[in-house]
PDB file of N, CA and C in Angstrom:
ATOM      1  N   UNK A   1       0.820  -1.181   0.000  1.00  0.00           N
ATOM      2  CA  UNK A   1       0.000   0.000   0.000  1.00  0.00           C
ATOM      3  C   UNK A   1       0.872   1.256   0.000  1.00  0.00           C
ATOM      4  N   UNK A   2       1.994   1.348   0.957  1.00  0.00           N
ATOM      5  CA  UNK A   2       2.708   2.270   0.853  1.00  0.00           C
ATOM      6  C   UNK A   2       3.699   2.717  -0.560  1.00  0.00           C
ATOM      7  N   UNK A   3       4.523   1.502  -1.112  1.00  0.00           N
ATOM      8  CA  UNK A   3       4.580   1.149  -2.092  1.00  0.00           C
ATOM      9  C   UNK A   3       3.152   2.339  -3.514  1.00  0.00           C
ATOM     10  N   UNK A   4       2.163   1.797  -3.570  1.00  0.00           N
ATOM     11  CA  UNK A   4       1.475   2.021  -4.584  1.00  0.00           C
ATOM     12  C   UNK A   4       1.517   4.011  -4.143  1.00  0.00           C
ATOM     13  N   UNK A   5       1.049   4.097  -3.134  1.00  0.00           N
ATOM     14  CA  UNK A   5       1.234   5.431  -2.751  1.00  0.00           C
ATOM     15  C   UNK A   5       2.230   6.291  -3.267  1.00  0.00           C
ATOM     16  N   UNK A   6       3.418   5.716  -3.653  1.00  0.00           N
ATOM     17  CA  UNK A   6       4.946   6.513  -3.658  1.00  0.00           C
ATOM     18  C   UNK A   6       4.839   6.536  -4.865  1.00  0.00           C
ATOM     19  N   UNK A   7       4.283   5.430  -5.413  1.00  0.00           N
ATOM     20  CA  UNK A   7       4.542   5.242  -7.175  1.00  0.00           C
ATOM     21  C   UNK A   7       3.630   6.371  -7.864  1.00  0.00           C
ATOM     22  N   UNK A   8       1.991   6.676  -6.941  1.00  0.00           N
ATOM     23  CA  UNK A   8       1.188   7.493  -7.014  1.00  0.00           C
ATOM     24  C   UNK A   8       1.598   9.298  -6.990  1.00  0.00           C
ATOM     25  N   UNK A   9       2.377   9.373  -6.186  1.00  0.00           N
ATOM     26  CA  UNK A   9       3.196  11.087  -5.685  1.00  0.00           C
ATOM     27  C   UNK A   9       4.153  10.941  -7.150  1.00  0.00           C
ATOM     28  N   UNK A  10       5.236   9.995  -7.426  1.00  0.00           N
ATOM     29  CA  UNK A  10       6.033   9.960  -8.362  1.00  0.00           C
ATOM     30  C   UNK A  10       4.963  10.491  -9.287  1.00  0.00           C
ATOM     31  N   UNK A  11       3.974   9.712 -10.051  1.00  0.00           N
ATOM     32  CA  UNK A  11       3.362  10.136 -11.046  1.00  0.00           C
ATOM     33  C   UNK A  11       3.377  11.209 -11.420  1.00  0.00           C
ATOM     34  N   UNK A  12       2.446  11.881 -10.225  1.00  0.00           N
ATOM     35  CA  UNK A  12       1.801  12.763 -10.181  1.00  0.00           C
ATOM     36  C   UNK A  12       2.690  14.208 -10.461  1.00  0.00           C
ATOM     37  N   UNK A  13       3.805  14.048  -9.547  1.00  0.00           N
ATOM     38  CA  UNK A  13       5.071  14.915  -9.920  1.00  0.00           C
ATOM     39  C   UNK A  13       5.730  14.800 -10.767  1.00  0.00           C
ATOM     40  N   UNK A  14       6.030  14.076 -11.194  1.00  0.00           N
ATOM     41  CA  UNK A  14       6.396  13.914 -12.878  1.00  0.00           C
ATOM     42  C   UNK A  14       7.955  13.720 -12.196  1.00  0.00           C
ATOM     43  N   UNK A  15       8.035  12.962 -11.473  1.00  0.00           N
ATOM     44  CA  UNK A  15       9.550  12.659 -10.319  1.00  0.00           C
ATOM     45  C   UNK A  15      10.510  11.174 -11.191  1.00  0.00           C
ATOM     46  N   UNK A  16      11.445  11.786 -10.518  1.00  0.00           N
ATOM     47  CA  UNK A  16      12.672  10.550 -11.114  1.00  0.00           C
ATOM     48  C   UNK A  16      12.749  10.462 -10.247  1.00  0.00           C
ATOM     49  N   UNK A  17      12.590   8.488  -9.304  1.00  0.00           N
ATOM     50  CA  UNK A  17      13.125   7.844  -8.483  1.00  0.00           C
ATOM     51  C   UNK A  17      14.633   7.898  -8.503  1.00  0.00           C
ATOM     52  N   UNK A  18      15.171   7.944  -6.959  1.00  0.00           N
ATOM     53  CA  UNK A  18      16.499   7.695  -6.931  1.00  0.00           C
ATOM     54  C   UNK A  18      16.858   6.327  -6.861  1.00  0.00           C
ATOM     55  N   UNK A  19      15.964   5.312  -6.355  1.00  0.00           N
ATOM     56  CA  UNK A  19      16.237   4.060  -6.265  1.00  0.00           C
ATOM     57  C   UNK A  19      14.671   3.006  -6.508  1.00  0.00           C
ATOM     58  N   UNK A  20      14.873   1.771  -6.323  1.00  0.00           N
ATOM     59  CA  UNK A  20      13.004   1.070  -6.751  1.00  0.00           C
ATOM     60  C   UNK A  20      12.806   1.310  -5.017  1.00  0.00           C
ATOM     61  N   UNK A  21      11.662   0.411  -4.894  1.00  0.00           N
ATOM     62  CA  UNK A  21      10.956   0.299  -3.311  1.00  0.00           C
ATOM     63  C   UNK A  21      11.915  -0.735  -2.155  1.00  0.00           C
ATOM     64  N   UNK A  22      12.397  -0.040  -1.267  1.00  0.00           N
ATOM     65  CA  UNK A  22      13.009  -0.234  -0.282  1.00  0.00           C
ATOM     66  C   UNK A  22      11.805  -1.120   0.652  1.00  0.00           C
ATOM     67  N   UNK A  23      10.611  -0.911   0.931  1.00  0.00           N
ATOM     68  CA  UNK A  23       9.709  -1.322   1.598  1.00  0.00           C
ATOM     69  C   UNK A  23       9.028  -2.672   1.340  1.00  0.00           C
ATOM     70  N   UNK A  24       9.658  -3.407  -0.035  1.00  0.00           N
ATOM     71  CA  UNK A  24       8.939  -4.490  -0.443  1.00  0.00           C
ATOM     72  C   UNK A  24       9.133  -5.963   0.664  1.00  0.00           C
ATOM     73  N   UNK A  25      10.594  -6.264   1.592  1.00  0.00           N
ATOM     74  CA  UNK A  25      11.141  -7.186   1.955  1.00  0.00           C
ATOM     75  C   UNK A  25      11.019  -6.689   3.715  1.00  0.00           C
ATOM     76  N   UNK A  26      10.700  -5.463   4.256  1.00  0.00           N
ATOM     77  CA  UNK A  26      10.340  -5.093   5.254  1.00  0.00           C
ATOM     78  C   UNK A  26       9.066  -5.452   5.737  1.00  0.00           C
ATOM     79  N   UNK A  27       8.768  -6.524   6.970  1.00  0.00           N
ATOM     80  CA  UNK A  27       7.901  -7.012   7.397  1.00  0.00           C
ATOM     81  C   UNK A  27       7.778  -5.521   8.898  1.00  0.00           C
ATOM     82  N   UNK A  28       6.087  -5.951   9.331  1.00  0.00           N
ATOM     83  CA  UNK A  28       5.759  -4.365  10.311  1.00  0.00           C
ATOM     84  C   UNK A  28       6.239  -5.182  11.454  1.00  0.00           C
ATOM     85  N   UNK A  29       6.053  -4.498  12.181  1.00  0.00           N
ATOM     86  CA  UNK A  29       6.231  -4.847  13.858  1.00  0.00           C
ATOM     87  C   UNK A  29       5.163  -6.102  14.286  1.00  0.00           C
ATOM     88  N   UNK A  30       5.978  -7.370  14.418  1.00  0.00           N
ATOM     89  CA  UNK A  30       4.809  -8.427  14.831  1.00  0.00           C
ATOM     90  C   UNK A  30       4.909  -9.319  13.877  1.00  0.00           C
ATOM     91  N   UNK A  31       5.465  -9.037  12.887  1.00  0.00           N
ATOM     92  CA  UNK A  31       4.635  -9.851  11.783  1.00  0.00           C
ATOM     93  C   UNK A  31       6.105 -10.953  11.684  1.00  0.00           C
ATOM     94  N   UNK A  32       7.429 -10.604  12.231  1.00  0.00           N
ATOM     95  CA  UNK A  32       8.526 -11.843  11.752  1.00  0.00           C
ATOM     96  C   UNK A  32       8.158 -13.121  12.710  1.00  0.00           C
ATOM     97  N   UNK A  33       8.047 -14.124  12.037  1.00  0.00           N
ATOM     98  CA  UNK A  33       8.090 -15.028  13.168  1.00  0.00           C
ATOM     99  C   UNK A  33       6.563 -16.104  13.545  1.00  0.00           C
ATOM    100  N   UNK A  34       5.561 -14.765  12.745  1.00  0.00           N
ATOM    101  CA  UNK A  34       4.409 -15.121  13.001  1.00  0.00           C
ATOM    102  C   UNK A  34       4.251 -16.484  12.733  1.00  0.00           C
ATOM    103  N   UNK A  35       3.021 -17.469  13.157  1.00  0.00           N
ATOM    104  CA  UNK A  35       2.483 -18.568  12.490  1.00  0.00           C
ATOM    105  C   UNK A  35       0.800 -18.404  12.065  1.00  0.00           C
ATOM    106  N   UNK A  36       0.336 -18.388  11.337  1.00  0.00           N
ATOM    107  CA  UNK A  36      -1.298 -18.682  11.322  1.00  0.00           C
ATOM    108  C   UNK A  36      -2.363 -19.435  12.527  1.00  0.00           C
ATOM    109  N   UNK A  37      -1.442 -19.992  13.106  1.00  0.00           N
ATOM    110  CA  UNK A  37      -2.364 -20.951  14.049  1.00  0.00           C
ATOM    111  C   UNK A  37      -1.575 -21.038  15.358  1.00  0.00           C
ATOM    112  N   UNK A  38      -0.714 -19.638  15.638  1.00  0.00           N
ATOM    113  CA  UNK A  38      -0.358 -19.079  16.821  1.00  0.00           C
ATOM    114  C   UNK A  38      -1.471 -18.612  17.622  1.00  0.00           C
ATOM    115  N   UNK A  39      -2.879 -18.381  17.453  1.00  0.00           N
ATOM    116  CA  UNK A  39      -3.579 -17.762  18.041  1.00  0.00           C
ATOM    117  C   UNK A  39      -4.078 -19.564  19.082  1.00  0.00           C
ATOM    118  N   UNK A  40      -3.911 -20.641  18.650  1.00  0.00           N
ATOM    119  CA  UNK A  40      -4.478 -21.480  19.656  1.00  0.00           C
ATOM    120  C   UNK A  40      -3.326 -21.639  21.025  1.00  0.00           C
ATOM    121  N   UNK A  41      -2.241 -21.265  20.615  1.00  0.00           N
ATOM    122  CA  UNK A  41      -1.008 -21.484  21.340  1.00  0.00           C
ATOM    123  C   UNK A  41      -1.240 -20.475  22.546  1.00  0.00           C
ATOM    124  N   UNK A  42      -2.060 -18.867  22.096  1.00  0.00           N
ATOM    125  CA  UNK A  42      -2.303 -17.569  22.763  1.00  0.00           C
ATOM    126  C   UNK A  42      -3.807 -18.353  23.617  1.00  0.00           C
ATOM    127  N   UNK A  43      -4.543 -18.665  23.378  1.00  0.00           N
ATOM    128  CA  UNK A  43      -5.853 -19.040  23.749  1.00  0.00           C
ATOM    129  C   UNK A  43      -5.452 -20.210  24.822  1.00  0.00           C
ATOM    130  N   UNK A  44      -4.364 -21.123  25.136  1.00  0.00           N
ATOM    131  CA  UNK A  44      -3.935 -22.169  25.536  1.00  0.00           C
ATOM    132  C   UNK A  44      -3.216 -22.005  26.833  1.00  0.00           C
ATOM    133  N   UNK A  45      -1.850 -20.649  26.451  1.00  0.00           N
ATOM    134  CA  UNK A  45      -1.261 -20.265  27.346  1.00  0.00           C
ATOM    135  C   UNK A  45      -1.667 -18.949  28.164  1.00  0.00           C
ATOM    136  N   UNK A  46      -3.114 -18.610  28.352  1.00  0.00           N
ATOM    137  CA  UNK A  46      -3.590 -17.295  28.684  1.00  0.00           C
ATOM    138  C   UNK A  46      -4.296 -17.864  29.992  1.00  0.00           C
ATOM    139  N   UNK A  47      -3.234 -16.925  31.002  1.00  0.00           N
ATOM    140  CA  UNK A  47      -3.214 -17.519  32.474  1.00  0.00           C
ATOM    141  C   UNK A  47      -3.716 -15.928  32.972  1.00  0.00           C
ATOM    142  N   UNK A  48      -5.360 -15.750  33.388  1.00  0.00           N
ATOM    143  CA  UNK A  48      -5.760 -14.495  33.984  1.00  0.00           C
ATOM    144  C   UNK A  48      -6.492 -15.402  35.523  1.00  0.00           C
ATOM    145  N   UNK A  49      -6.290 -14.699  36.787  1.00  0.00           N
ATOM    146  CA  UNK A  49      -7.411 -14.849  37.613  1.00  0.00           C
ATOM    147  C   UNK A  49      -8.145 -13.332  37.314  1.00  0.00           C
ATOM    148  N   UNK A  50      -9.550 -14.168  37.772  1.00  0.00           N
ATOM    149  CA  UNK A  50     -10.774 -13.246  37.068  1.00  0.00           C
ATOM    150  C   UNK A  50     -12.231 -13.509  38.597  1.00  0.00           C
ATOM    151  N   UNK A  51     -12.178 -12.334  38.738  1.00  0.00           N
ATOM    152  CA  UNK A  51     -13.434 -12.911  39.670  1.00  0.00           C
ATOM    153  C   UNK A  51     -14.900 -12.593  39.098  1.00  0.00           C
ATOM    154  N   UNK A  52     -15.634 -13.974  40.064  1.00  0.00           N
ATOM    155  CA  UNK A  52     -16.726 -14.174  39.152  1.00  0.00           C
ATOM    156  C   UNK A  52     -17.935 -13.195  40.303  1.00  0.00           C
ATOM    157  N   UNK A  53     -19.095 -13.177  39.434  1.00  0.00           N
ATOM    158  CA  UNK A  53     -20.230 -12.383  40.528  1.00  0.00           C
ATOM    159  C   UNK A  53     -20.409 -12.567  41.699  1.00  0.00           C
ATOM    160  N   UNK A  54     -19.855 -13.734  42.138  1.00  0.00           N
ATOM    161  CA  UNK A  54     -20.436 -14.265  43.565  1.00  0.00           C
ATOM    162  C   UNK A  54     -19.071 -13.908  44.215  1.00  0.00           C
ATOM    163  N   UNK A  55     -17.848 -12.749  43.717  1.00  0.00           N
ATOM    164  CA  UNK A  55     -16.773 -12.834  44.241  1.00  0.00           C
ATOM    165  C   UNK A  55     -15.821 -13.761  44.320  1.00  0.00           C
ATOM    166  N   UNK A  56     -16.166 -15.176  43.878  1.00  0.00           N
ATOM    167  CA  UNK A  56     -15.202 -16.105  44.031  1.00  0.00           C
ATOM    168  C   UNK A  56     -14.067 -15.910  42.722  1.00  0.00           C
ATOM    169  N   UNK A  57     -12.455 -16.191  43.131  1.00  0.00           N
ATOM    170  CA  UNK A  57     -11.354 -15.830  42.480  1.00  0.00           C
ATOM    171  C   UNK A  57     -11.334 -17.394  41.252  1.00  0.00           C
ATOM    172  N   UNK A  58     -11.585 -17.468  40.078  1.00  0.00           N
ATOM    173  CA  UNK A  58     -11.261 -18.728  39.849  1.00  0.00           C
ATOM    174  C   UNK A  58     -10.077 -18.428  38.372  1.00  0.00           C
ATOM    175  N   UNK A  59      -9.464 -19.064  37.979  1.00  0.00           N
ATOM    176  CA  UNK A  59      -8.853 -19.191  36.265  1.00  0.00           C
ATOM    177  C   UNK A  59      -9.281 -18.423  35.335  1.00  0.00           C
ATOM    178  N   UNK A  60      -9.251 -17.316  34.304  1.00  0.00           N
ATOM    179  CA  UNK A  60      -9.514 -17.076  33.318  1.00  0.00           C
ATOM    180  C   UNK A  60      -9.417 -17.445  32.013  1.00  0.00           C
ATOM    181  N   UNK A  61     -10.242 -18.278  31.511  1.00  0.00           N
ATOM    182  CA  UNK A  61      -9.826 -18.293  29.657  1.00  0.00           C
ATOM    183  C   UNK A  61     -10.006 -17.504  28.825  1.00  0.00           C
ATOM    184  N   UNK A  62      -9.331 -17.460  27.770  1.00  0.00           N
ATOM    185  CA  UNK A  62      -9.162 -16.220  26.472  1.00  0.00           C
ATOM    186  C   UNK A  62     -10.242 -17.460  25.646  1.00  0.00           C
ATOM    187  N   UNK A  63     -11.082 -16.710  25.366  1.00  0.00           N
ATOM    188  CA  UNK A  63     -11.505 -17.066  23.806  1.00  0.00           C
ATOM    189  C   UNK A  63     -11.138 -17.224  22.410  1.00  0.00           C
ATOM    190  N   UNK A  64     -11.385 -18.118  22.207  1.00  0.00           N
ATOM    191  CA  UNK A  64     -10.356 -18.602  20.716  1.00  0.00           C
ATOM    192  C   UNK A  64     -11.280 -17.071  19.306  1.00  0.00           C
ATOM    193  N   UNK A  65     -12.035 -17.145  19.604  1.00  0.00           N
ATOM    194  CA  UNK A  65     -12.264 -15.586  19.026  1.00  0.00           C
ATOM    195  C   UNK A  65     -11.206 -14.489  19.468  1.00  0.00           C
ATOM    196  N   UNK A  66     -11.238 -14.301  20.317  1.00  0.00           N
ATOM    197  CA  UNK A  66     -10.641 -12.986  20.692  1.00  0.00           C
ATOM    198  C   UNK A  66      -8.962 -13.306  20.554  1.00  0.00           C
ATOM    199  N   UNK A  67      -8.327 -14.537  20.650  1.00  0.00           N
ATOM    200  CA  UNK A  67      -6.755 -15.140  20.349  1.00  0.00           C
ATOM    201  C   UNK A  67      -7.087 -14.866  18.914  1.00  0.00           C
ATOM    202  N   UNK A  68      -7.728 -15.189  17.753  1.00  0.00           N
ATOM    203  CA  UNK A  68      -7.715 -15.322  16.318  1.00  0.00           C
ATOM    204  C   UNK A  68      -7.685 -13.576  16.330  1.00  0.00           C
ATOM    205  N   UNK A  69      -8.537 -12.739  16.919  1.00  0.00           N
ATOM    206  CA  UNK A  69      -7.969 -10.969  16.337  1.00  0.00           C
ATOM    207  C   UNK A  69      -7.040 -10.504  17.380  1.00  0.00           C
ATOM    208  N   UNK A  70      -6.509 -10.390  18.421  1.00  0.00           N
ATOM    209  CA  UNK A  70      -5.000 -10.442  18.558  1.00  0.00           C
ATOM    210  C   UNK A  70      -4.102 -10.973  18.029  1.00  0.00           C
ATOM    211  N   UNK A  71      -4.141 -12.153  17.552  1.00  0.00           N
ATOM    212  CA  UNK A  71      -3.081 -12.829  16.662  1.00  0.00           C
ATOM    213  C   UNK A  71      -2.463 -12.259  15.382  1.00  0.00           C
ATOM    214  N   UNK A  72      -3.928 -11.955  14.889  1.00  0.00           N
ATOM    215  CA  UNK A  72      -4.188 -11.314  13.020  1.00  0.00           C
ATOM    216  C   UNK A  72      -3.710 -10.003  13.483  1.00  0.00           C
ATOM    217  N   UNK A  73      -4.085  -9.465  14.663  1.00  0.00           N
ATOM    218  CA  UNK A  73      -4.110  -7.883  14.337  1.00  0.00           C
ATOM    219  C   UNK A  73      -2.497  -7.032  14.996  1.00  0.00           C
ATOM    220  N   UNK A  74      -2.118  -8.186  15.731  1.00  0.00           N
ATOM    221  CA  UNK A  74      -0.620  -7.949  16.622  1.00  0.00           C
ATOM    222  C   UNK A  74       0.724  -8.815  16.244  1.00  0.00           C
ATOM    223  N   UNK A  75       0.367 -10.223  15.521  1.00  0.00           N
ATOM    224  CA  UNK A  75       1.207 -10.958  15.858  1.00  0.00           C
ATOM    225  C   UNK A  75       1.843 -11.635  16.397  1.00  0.00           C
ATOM    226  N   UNK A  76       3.359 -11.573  16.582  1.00  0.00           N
ATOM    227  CA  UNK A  76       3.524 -12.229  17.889  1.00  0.00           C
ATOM    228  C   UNK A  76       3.759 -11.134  18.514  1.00  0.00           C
ATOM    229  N   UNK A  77       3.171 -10.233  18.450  1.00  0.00           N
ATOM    230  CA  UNK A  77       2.648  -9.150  19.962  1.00  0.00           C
ATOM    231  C   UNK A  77       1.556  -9.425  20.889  1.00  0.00           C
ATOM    232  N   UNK A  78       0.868 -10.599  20.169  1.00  0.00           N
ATOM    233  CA  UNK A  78      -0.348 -10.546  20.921  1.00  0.00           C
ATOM    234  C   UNK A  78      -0.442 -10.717  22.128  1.00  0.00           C
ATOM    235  N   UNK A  79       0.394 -11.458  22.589  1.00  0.00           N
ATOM    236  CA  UNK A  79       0.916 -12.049  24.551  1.00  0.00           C
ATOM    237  C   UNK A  79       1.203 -10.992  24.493  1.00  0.00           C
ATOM    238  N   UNK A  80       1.835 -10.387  24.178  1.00  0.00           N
ATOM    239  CA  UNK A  80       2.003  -8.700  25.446  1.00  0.00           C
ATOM    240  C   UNK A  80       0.690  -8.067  25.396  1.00  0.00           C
ATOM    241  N   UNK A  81       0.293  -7.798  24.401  1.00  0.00           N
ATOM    242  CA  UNK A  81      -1.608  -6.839  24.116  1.00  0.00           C
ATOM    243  C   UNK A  81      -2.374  -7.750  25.463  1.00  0.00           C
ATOM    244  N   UNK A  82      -2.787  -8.887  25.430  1.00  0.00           N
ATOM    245  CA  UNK A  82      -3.509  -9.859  26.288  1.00  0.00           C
ATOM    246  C   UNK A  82      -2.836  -9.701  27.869  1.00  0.00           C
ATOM    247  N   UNK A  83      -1.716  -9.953  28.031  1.00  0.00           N
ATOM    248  CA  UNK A  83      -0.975  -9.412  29.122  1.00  0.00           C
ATOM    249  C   UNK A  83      -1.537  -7.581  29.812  1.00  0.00           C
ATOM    250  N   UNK A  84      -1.822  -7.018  28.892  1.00  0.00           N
ATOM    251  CA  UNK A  84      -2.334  -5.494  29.337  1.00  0.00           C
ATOM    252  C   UNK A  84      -3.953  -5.730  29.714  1.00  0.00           C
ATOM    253  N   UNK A  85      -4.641  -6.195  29.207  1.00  0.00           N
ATOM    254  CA  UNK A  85      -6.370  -6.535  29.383  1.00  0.00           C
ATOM    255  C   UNK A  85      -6.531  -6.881  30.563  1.00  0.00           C
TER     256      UNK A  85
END
């Protein structure tokens, strides 16, 4: 996206690149390392105490919903994001 953007300003300015796209082999923050099906690993190892209405302290589980959009949306950031909640 950023990429198409630059190529878009070039146009438009009628610009001579000094070099092609530097940004093509640059992965964002989160994304080296990732796996697709890291989010059951996040849903598995998600250790919260949580108290329930009646006050009693028991275990918290993460929902395999909510591990699948931390996963997609952080990476392997998502244990730290889940760690803050």
């Amino acid at each position: 996206m950023a990429e198409d953007a630059v190529n878009a300003a070039i146009r438009s300015g009628n610009l001579k690149p000094a070099n092609g796209c530097v940004t093509d082999h640059l992965h964002i923050v989160g994304a080296y390392g990732w796996d697709p099906a890291s989010f059951t690993v996040l849903a598995q190892n998600y250790k919260r105490m949580k108290k329930t209405y009646g006050g009693k302290v028991i275990p918290g589980a993460m929902d395999s919903a909510v591990s699948k959009h931390l996963s997609h949306a952080y990476g392997t950031l998502a244990e730290r994001v889940a760690a803050i909640a």
